[in-house]
C-alpha atoms as a PDB file:
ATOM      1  CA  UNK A   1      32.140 -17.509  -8.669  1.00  0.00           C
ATOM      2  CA  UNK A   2      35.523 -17.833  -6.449  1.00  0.00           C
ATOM      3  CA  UNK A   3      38.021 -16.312  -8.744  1.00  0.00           C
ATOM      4  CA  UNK A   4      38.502 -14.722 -12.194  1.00  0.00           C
ATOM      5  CA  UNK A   5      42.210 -14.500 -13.514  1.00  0.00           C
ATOM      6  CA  UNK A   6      41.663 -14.875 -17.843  1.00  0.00           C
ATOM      7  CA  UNK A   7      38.484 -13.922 -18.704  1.00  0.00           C
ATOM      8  CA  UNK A   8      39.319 -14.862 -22.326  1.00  0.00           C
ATOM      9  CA  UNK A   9      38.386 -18.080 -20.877  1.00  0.00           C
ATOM     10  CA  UNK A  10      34.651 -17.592 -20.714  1.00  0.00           C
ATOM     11  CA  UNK A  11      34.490 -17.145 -24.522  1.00  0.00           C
ATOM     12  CA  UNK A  12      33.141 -20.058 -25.053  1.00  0.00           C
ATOM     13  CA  UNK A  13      30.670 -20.554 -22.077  1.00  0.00           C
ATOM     14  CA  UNK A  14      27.180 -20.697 -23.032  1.00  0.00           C
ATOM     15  CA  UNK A  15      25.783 -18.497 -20.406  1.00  0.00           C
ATOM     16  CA  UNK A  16      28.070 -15.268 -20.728  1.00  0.00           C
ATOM     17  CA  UNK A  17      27.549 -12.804 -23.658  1.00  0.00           C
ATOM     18  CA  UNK A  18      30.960 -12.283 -25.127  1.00  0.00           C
ATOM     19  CA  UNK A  19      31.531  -9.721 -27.250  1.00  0.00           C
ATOM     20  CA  UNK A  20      34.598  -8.630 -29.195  1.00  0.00           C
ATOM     21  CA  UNK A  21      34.261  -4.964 -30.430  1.00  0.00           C
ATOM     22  CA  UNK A  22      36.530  -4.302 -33.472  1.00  0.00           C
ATOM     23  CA  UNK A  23      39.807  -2.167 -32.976  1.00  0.00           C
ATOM     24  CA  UNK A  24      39.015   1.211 -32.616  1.00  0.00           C
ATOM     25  CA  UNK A  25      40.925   4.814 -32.882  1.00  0.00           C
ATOM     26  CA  UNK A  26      40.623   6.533 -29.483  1.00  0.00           C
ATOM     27  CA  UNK A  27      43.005   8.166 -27.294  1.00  0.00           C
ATOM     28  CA  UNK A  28      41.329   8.748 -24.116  1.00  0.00           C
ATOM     29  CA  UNK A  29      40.296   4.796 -24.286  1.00  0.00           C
ATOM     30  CA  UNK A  30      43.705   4.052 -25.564  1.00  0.00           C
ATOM     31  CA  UNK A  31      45.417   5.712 -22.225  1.00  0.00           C
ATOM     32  CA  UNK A  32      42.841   4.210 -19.901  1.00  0.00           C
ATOM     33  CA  UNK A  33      43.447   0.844 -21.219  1.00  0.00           C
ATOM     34  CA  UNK A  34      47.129   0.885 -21.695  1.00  0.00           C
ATOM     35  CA  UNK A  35      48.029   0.340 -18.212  1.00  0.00           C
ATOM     36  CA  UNK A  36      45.034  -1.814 -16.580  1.00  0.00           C
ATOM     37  CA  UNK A  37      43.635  -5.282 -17.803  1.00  0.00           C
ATOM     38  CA  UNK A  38      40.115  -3.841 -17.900  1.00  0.00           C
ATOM     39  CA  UNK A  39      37.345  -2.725 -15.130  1.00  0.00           C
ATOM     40  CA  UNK A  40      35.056  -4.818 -13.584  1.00  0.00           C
ATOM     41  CA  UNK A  41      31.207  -4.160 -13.592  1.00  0.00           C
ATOM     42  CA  UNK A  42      28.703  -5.145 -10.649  1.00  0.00           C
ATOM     43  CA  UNK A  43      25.187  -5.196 -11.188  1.00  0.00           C
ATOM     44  CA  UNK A  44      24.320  -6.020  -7.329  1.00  0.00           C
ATOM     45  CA  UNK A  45      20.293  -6.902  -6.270  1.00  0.00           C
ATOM     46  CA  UNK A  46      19.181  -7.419  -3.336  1.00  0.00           C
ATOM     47  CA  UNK A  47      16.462 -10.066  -2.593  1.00  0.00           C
ATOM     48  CA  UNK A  48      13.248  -7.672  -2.562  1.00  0.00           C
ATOM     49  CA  UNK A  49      14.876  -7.480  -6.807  1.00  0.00           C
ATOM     50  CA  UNK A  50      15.980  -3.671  -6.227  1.00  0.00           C
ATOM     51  CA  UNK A  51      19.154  -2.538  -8.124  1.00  0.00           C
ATOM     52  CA  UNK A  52      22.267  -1.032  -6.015  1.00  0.00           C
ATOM     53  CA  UNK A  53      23.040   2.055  -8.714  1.00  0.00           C
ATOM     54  CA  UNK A  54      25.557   4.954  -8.293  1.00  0.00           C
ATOM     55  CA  UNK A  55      24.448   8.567  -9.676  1.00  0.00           C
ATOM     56  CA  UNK A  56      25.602  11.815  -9.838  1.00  0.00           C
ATOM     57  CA  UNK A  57      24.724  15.368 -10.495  1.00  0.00           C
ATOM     58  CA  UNK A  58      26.823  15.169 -13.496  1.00  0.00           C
ATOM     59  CA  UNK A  59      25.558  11.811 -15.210  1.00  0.00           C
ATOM     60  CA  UNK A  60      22.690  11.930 -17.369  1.00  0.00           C
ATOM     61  CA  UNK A  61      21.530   7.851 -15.718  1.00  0.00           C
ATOM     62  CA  UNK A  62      22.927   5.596 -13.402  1.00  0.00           C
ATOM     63  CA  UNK A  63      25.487   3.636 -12.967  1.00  0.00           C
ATOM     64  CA  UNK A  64      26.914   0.008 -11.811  1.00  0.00           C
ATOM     65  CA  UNK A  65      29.659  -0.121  -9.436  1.00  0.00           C
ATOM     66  CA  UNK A  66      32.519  -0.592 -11.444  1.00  0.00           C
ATOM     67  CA  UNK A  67      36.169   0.273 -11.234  1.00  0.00           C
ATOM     68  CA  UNK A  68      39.848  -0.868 -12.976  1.00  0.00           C
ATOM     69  CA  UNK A  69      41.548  -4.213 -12.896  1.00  0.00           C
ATOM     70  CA  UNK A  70      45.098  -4.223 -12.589  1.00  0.00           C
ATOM     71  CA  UNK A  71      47.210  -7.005 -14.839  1.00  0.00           C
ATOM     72  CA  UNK A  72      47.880  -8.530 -11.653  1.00  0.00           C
ATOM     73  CA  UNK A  73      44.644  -8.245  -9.697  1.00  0.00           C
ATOM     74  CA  UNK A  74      41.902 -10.840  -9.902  1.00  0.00           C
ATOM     75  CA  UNK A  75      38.511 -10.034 -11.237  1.00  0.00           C
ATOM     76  CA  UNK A  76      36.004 -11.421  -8.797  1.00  0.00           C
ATOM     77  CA  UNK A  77      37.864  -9.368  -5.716  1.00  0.00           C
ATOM     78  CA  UNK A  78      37.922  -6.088  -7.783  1.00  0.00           C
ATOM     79  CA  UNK A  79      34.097  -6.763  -8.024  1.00  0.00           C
ATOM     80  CA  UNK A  80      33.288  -7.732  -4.256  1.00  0.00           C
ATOM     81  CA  UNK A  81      36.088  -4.497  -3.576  1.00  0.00           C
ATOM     82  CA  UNK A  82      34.107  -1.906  -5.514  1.00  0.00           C
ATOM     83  CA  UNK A  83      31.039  -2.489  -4.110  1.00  0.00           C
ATOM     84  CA  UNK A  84      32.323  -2.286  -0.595  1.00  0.00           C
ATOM     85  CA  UNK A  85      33.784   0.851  -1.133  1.00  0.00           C
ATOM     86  CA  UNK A  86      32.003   2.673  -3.398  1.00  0.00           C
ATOM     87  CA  UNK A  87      28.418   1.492  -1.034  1.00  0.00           C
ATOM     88  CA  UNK A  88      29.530   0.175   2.216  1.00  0.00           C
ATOM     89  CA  UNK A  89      28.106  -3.095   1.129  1.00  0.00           C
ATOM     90  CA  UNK A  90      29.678  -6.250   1.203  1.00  0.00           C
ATOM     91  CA  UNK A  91      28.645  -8.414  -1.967  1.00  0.00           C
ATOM     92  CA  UNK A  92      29.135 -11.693  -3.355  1.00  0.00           C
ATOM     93  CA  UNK A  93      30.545 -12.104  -7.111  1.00  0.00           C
ATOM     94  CA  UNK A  94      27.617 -14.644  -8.245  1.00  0.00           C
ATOM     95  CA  UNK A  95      28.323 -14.874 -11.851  1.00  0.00           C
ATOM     96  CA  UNK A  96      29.329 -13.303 -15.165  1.00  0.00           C
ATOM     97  CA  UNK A  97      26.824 -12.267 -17.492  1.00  0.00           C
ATOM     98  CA  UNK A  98      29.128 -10.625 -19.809  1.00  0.00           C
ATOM     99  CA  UNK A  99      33.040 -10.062 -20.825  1.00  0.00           C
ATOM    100  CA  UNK A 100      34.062  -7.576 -23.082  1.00  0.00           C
ATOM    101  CA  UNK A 101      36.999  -7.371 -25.043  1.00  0.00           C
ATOM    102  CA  UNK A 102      37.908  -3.819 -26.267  1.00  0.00           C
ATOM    103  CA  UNK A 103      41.770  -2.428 -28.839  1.00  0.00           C
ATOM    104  CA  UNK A 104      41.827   1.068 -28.341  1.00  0.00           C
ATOM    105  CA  UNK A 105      44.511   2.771 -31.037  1.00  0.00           C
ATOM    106  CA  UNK A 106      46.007   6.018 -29.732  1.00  0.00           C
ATOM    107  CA  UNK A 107      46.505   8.792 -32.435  1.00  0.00           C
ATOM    108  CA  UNK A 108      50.272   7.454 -33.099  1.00  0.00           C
ATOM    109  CA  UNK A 109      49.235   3.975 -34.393  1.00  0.00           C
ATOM    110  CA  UNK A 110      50.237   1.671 -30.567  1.00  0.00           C
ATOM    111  CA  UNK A 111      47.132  -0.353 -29.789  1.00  0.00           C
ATOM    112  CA  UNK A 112      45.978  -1.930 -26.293  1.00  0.00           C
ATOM    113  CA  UNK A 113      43.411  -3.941 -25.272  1.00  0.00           C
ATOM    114  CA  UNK A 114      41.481  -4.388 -22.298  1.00  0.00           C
ATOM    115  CA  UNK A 115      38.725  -6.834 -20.926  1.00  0.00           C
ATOM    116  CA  UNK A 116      35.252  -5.547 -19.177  1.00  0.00           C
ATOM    117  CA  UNK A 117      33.624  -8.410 -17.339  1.00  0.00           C
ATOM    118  CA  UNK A 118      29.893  -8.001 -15.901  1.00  0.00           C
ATOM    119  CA  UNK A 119      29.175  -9.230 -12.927  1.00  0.00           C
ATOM    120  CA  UNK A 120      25.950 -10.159 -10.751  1.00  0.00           C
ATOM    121  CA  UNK A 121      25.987  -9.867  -6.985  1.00  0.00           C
ATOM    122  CA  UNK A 122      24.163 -10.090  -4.104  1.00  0.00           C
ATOM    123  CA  UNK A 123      24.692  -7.909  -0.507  1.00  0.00           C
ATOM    124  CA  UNK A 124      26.209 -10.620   2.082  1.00  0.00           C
ATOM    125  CA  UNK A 125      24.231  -9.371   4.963  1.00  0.00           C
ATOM    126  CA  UNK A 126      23.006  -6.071   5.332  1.00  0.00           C
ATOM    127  CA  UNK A 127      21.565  -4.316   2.179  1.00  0.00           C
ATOM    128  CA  UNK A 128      22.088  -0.720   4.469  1.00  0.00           C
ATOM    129  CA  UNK A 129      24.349   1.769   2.342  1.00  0.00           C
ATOM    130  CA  UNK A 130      26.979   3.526   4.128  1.00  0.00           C
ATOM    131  CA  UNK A 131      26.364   7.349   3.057  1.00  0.00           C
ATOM    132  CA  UNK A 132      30.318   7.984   4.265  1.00  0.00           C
ATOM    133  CA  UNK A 133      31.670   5.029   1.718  1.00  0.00           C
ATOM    134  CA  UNK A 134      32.904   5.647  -2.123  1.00  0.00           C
ATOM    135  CA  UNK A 135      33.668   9.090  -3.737  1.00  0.00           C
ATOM    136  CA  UNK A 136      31.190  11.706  -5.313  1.00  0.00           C
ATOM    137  CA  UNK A 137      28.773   9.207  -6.012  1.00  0.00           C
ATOM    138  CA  UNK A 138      25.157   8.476  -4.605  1.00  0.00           C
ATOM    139  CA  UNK A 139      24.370   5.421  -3.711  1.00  0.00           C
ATOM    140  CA  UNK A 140      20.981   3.900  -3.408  1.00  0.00           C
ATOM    141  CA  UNK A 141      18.547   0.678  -3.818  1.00  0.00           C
ATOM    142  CA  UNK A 142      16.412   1.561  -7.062  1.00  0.00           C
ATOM    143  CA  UNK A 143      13.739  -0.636  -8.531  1.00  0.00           C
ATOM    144  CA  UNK A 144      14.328  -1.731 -11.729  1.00  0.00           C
ATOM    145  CA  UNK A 145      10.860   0.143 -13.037  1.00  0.00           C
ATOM    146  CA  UNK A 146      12.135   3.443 -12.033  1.00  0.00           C
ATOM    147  CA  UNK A 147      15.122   3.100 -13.620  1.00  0.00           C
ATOM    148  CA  UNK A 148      14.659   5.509 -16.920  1.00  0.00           C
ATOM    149  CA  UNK A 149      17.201   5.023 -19.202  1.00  0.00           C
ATOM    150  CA  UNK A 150      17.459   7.111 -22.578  1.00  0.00           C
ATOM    151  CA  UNK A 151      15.670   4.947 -25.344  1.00  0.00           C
ATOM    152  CA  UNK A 152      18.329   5.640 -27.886  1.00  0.00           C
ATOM    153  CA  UNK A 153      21.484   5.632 -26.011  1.00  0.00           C
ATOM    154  CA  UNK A 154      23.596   2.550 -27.392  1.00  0.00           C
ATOM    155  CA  UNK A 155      26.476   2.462 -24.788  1.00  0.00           C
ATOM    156  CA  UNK A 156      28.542   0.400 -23.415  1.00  0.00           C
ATOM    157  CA  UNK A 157      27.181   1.946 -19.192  1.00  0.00           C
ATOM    158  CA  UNK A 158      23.619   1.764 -20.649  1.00  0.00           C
ATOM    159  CA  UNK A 159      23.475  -1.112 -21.930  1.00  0.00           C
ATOM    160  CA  UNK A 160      25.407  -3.166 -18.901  1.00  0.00           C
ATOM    161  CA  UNK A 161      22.078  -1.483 -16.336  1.00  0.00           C
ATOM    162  CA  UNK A 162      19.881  -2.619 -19.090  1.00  0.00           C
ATOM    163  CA  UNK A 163      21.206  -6.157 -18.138  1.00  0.00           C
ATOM    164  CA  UNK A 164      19.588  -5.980 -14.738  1.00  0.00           C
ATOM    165  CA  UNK A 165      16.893  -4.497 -15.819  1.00  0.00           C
END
């Protein structure tokens, strides 16, 4: 995929889940979303079919690379940036496998609404991790089998690794 600008316009594409959760009361959300167009989610394998996965001390499973997408930043370079700097890898944007579409309420009644897209990718050349790259994150190659996810978590970082999994 070479560029993602609307990703209302994938609603109707047959091979990307799209999923419109219904308006809900939430401040944090609210404040995150208010000022962004949504984050961007990157489920990156290699070609051996391991999973590039961010954890941390503090996070009871792993994570995608993901970050925020500004109103005026495009989707598909938010993806390819996150990876880079989170992992030192440089990754393709292959496809969407699924959008997103949140309305957070604050407390006061305003409403905003925000887009996640999920992304696959692929490392361009190297697959090596760069242990200097990112923030207080670990980043590391996992096979999918090791990956141990908590059987009756039903959220929305859970259930975007169970995609890849």
């Amino acid at each position: 995929m070479d560029e993602l600008t609307d990703p209302e316009s994938l609603r109707d594409r047959d091979d990307v889940e799209y999923v419109e959760n219904p308006p809900e009361v939430h401040q944090h959300h609210h404040d995150a979303y208010d000022d962004i167009a949504g984050y961007v989610v990157v489920g990156v394998t290699d070609p051996e079919g391991r999973l590039l996965v961010l954890e941390h001390d503090d996070a009871p499973y792993p994570h995608l690379c993901f970050t925020e997408v500004d109103h005026d930043e495009e989707y598909v370079e938010a993806a390819r940036g996150i990876v880079t700097t989170a992992t030192g890898v440089d990754a393709t944007g292959d496809d969407v496998l699924r959008v997103r579409r949140s309305t957070y309420r604050a407390e006061d009644g305003r409403e905003t609404s925000g887009y996640d897209v999920v992304f696959t990718a692929s490392p361009v050349e190297t697959t090596e991790i760069d242990p200097e790259a990112g923030h207080d994150w670990t980043a590391s190659w996992r096979d999918p089998t090791t990956i141990d996810l908590p059987a009756g978590e039903d959220n929305d970082v859970v259930n975007d690794v169970r995609l890849f999994l």
